[in-house]
C-alpha atoms as a PDB file:
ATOM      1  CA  UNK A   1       0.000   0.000   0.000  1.00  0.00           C
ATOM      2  CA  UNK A   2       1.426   3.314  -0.872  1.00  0.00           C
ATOM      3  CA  UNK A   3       1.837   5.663   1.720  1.00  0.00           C
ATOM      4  CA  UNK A   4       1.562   9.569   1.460  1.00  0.00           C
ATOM      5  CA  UNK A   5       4.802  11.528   0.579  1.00  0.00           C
ATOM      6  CA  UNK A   6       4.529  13.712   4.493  1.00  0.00           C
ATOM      7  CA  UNK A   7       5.174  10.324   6.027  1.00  0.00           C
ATOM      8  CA  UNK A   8       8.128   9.234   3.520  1.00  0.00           C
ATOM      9  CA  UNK A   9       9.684  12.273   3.584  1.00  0.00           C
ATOM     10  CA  UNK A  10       8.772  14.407   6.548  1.00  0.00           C
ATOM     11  CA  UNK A  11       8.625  18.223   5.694  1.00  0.00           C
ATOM     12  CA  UNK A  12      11.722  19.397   8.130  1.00  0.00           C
ATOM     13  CA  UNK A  13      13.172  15.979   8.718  1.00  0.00           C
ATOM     14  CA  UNK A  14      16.683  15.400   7.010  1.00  0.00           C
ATOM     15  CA  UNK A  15      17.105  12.035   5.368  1.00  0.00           C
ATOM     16  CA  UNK A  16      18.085  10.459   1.937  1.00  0.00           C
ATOM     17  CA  UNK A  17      15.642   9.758  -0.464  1.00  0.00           C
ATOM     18  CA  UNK A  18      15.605   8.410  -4.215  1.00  0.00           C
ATOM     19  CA  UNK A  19      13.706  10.458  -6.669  1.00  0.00           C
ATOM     20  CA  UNK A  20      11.760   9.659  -9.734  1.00  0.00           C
ATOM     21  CA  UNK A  21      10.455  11.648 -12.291  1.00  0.00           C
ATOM     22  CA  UNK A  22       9.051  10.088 -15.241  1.00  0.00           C
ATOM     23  CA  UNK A  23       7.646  12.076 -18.702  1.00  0.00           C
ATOM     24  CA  UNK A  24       4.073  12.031 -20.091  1.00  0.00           C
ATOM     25  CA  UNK A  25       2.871  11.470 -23.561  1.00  0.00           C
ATOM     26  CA  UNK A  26       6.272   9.416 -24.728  1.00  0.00           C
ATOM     27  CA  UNK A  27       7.923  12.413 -24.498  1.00  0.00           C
ATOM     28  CA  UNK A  28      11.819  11.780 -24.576  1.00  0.00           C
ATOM     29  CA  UNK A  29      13.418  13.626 -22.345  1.00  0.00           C
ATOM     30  CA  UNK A  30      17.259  12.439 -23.682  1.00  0.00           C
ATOM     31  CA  UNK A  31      18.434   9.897 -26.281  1.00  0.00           C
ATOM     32  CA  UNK A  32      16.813   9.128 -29.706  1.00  0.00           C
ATOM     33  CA  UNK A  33      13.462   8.760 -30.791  1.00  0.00           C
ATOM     34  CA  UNK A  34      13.842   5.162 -33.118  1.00  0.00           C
ATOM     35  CA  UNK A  35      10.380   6.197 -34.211  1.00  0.00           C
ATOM     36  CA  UNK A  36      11.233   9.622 -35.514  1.00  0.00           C
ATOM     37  CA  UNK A  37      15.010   9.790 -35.269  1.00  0.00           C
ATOM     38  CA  UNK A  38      14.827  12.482 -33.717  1.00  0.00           C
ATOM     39  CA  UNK A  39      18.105  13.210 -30.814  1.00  0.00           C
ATOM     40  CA  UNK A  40      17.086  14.599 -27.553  1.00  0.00           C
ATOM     41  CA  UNK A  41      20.585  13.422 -26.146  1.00  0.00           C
ATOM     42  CA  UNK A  42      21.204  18.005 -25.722  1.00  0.00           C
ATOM     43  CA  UNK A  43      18.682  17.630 -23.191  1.00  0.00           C
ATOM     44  CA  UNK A  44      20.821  15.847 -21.138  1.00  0.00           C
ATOM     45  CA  UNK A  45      23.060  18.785 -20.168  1.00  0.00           C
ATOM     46  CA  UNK A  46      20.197  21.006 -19.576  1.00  0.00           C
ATOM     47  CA  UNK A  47      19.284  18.468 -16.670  1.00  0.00           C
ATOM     48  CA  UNK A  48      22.843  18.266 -15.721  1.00  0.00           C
ATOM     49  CA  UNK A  49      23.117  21.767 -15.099  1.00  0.00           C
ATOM     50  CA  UNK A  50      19.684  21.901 -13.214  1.00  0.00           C
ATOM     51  CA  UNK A  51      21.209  19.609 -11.200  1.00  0.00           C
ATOM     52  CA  UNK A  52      24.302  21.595 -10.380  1.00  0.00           C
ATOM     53  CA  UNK A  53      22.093  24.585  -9.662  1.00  0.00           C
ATOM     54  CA  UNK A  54      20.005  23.252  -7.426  1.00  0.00           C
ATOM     55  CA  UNK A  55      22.331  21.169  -5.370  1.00  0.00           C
ATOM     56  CA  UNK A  56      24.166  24.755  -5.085  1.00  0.00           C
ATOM     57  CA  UNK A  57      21.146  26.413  -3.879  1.00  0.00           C
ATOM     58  CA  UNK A  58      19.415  24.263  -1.684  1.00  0.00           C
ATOM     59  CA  UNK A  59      20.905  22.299   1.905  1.00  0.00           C
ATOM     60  CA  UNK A  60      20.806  18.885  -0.153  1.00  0.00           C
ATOM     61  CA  UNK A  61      24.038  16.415  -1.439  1.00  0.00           C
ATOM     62  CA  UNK A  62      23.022  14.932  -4.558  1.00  0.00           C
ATOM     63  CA  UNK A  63      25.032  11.428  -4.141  1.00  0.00           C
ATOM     64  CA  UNK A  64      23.884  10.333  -7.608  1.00  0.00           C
ATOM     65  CA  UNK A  65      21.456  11.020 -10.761  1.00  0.00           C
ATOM     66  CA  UNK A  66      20.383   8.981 -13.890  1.00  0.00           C
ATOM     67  CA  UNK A  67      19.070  10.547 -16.907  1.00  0.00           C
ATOM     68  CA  UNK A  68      17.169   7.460 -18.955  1.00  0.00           C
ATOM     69  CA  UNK A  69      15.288   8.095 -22.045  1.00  0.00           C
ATOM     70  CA  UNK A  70      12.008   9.115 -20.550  1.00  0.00           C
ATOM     71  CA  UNK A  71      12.657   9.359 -16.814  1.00  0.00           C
ATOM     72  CA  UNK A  72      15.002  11.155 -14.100  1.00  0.00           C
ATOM     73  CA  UNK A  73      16.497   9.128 -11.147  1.00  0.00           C
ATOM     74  CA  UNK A  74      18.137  11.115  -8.403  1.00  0.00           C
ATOM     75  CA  UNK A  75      19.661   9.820  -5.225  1.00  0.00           C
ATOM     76  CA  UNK A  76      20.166  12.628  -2.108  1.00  0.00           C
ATOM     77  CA  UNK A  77      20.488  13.964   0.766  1.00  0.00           C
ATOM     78  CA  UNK A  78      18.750  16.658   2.592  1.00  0.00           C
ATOM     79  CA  UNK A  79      19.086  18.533   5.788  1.00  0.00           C
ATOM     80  CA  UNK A  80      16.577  21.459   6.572  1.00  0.00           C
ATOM     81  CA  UNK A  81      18.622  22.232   9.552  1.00  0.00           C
ATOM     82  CA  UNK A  82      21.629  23.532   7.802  1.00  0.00           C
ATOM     83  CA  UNK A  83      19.431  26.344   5.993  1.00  0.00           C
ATOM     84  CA  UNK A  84      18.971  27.563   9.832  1.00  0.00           C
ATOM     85  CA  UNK A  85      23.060  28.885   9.792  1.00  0.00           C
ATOM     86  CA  UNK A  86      22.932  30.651   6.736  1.00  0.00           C
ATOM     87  CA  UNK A  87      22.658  34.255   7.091  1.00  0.00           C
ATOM     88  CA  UNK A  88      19.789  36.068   5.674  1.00  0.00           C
ATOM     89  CA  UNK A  89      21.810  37.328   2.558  1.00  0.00           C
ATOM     90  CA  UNK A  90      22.689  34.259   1.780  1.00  0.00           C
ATOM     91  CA  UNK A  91      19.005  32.529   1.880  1.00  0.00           C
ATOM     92  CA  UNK A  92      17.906  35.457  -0.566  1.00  0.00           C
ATOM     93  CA  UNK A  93      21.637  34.946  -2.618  1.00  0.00           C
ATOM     94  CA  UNK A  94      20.688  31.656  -3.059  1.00  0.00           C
ATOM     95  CA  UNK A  95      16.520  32.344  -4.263  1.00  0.00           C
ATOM     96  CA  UNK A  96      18.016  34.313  -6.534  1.00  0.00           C
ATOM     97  CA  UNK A  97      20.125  32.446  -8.156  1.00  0.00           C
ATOM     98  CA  UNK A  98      16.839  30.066  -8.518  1.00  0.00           C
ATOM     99  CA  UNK A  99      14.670  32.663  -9.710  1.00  0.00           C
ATOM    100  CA  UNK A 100      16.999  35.887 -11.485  1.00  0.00           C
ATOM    101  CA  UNK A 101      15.092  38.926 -12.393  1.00  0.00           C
ATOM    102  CA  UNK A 102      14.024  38.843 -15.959  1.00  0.00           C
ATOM    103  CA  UNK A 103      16.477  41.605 -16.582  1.00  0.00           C
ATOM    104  CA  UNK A 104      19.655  40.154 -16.111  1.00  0.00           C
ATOM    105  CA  UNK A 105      21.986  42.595 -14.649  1.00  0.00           C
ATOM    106  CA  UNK A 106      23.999  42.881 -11.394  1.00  0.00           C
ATOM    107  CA  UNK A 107      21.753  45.769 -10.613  1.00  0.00           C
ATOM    108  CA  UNK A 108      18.507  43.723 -11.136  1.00  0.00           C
ATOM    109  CA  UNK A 109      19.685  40.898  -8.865  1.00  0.00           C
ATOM    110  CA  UNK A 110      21.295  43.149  -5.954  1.00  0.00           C
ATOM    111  CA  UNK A 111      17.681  44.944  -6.493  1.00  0.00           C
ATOM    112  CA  UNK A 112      15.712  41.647  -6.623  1.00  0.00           C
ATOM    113  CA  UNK A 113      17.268  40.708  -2.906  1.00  0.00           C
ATOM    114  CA  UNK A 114      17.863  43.699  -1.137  1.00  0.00           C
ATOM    115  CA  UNK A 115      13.735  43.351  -2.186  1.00  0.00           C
ATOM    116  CA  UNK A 116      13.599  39.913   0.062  1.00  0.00           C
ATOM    117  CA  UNK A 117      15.984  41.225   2.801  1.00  0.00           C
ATOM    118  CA  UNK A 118      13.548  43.772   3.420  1.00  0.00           C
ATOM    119  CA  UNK A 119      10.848  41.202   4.205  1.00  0.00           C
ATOM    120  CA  UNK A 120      11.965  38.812   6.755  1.00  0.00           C
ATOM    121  CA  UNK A 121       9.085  36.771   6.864  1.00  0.00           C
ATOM    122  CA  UNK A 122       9.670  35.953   2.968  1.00  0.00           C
ATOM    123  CA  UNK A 123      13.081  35.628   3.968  1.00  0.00           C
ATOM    124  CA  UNK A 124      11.854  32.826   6.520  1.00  0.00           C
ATOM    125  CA  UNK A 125       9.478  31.057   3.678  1.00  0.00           C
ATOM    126  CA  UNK A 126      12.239  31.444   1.785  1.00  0.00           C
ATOM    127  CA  UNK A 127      14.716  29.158   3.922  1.00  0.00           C
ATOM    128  CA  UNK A 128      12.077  26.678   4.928  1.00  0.00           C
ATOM    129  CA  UNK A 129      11.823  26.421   1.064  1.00  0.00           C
ATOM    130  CA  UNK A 130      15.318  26.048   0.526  1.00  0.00           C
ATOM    131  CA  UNK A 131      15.596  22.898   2.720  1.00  0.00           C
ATOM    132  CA  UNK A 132      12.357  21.391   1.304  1.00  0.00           C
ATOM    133  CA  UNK A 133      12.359  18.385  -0.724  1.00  0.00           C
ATOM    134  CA  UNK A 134       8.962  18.873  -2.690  1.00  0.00           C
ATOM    135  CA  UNK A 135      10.558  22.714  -3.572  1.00  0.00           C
ATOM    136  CA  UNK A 136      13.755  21.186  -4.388  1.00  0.00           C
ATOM    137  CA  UNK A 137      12.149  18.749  -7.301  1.00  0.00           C
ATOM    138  CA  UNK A 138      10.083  21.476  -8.463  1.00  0.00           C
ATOM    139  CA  UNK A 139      12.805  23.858  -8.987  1.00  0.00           C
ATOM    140  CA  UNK A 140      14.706  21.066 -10.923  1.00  0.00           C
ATOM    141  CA  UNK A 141      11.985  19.909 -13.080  1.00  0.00           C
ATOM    142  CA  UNK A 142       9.862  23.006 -14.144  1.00  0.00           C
ATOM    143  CA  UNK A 143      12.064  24.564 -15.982  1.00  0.00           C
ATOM    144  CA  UNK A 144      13.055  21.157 -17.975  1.00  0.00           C
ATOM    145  CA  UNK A 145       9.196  21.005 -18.838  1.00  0.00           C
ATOM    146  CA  UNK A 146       8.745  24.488 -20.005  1.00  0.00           C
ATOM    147  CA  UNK A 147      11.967  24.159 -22.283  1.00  0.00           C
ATOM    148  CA  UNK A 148      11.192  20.649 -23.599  1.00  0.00           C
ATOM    149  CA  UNK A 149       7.545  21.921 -24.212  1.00  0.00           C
ATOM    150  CA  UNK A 150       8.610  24.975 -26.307  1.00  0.00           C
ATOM    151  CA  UNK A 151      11.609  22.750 -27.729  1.00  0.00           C
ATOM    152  CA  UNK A 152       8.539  20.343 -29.038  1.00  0.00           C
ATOM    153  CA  UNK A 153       6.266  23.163 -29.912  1.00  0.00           C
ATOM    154  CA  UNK A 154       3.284  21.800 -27.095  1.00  0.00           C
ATOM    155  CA  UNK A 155       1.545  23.003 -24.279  1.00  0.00           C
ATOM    156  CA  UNK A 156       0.541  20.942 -21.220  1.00  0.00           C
ATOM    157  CA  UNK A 157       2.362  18.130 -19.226  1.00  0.00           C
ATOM    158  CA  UNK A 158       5.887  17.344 -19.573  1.00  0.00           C
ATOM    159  CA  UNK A 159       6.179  14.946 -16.105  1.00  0.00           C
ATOM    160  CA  UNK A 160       3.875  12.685 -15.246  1.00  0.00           C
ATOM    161  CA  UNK A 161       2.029  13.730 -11.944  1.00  0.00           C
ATOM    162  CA  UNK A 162       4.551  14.353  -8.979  1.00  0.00           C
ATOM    163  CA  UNK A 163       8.223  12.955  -8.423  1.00  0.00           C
ATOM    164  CA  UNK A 164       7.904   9.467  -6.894  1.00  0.00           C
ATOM    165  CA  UNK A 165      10.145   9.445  -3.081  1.00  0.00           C
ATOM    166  CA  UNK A 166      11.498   6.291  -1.112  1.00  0.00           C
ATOM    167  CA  UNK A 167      13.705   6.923   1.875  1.00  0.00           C
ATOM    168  CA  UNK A 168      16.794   5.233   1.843  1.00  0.00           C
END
């Protein structure tokens, strides 16, 4: 009987977990399509450096990923606790490396988090966020979906439903 992600992964628990993510509609998300021939294999560094950016941003190891054809693997770690000694600059330093300004300039991003430092409550979301697995997976995969979709020229679903979580 499957049980509900809270009890799996407890929201400010640390623990390791492995990660699934598959695709919807055969969508590839790397390798070749033997039905159209089509290569998806560039999509593979666009996950890899997702990866790297997250892992940089949030208080989670990654110990290992897979990228397979139509589905994501990822093994971790994650410790909510450690988001409690970073300093307030760096919770919003990190957010905003996550989510930059849509003008990219050093004047946009000092603008975009002197912005959060001057809410400490967001600043608070902010680092419960940061050591959250459920944020962590959306962060990776949303932006793979919404470049694979325009990549395709589609709208709608990229992943199938939520990530699917076992603690290790």
């Amino acid at each position: 009987m499957t049980r509900p992600r809270s009890q799996i992964a407890p929201h400010h628990s640390p623990g390791a977990f492995h990660c699934v993510q598959r695709c919807v509609r055969r969508a590839f998300l790397c390798g070749v399509d033997r039905y159209s021939g089509q290569s998806f294999e560039h999509r593979r560094g666009w996950i890899e450096d997702r990866i790297q950016l997250v892992a940089e941003c949030f208080a989670v190891a990654i110990d290992a990923y897979a990228v397979m054809s139509n589905h994501l693997h990822l093994v971790l770690r994650i410790d909510p606790g450690e988001t409690l000694r970073w300093s307030d600059d760096e919770v919003a330093a990190r957010w905003v490396r996550l989510f930059p300004p849509r003008k990219d300039s050093d004047a946009a991003i000092e603008a975009k988090c002197l912005r959060l430092l001057a809410n400490p409550e967001r600043i608070e979301t902010l680092r419960e966020r940061l050591g959250n697995l459920s944020w962590l997976m959306r962060c990776l995969v949303e932006p793979i979906a919404r470049r694979a979709n325009r990549e395709d020229g589609c709208k709608g679903r990229f992943w199938e439903g939520r990530y699917k979580c076992q603690a290790l």
